[in-house]
N, C-alpha and C. Protein backbone atom coordinates (compact mmCIF):
# COMPACT_ATOMS: atom_id res chain seq x y z
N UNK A 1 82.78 132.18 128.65
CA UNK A 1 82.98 130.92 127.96
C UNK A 1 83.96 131.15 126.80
N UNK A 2 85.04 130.87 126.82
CA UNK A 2 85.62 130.81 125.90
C UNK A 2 85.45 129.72 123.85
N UNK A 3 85.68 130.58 123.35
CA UNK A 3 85.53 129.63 122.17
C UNK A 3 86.42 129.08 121.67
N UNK A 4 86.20 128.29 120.54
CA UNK A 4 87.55 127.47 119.91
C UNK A 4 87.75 127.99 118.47
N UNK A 5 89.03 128.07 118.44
CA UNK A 5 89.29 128.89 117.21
C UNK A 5 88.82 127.82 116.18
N UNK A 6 88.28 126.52 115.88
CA UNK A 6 88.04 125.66 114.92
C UNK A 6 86.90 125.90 114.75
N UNK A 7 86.27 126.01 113.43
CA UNK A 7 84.85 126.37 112.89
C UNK A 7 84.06 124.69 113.01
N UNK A 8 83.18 124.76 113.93
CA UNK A 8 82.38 123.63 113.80
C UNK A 8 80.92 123.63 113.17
N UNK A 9 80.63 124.80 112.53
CA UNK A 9 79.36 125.34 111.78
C UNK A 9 79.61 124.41 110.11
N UNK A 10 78.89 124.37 109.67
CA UNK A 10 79.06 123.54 107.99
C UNK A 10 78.31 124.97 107.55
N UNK A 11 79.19 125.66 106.08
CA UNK A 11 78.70 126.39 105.41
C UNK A 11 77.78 126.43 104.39
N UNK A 12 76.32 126.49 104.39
CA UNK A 12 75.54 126.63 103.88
C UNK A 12 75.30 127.40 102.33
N UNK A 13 75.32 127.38 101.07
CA UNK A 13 74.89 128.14 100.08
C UNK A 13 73.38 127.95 99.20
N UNK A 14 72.77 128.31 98.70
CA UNK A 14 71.38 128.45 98.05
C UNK A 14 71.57 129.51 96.89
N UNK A 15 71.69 128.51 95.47
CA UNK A 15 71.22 129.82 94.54
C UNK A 15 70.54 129.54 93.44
N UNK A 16 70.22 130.29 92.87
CA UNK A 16 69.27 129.94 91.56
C UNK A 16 69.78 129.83 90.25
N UNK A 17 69.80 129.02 89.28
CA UNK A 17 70.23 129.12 87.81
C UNK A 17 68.83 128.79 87.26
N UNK A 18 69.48 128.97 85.79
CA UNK A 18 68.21 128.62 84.71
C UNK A 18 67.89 127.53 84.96
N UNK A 19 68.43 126.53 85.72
CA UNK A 19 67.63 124.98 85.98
C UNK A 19 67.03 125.08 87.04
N UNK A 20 67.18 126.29 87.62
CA UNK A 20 65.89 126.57 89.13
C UNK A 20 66.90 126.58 90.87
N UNK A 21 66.72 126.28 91.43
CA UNK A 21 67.38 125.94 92.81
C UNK A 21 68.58 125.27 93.38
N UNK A 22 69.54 125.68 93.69
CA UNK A 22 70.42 124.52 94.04
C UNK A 22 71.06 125.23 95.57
N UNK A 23 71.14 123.52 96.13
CA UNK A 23 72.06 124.27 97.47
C UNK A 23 73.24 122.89 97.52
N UNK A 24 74.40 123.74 98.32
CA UNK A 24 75.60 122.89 98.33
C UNK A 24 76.10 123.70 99.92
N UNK A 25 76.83 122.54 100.32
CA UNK A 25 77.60 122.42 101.93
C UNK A 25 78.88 122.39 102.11
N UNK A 26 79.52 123.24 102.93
CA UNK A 26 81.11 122.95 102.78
C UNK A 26 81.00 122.12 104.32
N UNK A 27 81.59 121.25 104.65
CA UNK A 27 81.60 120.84 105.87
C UNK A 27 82.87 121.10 107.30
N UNK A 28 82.93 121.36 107.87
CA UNK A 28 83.85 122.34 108.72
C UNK A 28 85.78 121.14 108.83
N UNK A 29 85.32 119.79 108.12
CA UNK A 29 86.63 118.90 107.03
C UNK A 29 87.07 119.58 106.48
N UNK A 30 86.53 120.45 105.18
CA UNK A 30 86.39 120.46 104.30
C UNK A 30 86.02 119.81 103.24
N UNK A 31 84.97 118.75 103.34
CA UNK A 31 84.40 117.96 102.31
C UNK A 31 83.24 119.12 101.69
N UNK A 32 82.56 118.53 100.76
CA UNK A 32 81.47 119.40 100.03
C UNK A 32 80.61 118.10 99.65
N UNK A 33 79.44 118.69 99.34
CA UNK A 33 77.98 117.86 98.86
C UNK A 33 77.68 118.74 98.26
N UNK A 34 76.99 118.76 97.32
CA UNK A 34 75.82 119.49 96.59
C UNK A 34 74.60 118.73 96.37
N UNK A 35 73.52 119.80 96.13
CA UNK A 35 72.59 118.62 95.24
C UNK A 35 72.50 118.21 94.11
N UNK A 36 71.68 116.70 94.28
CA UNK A 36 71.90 115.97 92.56
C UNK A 36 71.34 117.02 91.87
N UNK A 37 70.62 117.21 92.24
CA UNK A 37 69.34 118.18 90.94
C UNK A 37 68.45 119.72 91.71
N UNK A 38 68.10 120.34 90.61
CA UNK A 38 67.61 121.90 91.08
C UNK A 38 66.19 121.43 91.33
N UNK A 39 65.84 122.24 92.23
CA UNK A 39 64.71 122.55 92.57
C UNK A 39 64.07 123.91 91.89
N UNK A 40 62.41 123.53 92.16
CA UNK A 40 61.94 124.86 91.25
C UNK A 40 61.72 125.77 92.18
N UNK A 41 61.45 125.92 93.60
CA UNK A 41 61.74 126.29 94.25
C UNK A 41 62.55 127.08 95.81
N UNK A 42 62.61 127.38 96.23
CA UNK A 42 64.10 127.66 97.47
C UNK A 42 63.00 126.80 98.19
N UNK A 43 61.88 126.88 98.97
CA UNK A 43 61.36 126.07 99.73
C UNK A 43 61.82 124.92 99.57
N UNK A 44 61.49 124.11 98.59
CA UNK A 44 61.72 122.67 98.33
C UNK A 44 63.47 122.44 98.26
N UNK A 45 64.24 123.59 97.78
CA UNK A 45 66.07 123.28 97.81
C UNK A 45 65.83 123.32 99.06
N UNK A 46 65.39 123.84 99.99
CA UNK A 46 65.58 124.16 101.58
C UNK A 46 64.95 122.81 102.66
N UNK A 47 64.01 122.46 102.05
CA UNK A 47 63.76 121.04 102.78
C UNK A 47 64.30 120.16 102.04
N UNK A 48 64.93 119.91 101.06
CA UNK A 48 65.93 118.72 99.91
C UNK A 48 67.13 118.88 101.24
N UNK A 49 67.70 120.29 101.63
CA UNK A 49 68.56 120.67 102.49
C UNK A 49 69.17 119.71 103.88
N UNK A 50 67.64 120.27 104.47
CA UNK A 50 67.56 119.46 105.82
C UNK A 50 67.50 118.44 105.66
N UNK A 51 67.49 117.01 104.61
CA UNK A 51 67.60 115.97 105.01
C UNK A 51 69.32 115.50 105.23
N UNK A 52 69.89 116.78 104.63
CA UNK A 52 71.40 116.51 104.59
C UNK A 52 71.91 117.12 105.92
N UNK A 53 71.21 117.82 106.62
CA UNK A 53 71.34 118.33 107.87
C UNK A 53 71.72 119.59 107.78
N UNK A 54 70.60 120.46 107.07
CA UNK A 54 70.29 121.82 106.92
C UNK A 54 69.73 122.50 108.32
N UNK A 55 69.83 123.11 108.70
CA UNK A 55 68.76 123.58 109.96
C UNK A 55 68.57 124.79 110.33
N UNK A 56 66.86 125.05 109.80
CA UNK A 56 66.21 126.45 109.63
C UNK A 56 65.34 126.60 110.59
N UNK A 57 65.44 128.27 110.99
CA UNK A 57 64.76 128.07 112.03
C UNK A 57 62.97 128.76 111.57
N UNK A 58 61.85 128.53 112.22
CA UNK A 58 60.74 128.85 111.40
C UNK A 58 60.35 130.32 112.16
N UNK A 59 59.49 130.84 111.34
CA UNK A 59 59.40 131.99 111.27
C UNK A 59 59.45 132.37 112.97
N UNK A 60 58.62 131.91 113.34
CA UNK A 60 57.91 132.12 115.10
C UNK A 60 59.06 131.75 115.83
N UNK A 61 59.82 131.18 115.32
CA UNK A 61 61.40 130.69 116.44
C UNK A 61 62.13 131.62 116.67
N UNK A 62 62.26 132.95 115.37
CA UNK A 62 63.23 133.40 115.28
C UNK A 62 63.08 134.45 116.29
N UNK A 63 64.23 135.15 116.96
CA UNK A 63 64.53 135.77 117.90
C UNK A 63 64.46 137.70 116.62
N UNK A 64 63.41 138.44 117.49
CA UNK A 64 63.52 139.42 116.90
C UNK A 64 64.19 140.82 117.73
N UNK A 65 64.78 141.59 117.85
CA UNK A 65 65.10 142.85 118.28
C UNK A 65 63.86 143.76 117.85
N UNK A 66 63.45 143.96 119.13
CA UNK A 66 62.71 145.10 119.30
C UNK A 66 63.35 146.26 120.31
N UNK A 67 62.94 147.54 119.23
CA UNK A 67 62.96 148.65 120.06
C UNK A 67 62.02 149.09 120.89
């Protein structure tokens, strides 16, 4: 299957300041969003996230490598 050299992924960031949580999106436009306001936690920046169309996968989804 060949791929396309155009990035259709939106870049995701999450970080913390003294006001607590923040996450912001680059969109594969190049537009950006951030959020209005910090969260006190990454959980809660991380579901604030997904209503902007964040998408995490939960623990049991994730695909692990075993030896």
């Amino acid at each position: 299957m060949a791929q396309s050299s155009t990035e259709r992924r939106s870049e995701w960031k999450f970080v913390i300041t003294d006001q607590g949580w923040l996450w912001a999106v680059t969109r594969p436009d190049g537009s950006e969003q951030r959020a209005q306001g910090a969260y006190s936690t990454l959980k809660q920046a991380a579901d604030a996230a997904m209503q902007h169309g964040y998408a995490s996968w939960k623990f049991s989804e994730r695909r692990q490598v075993r030896n």
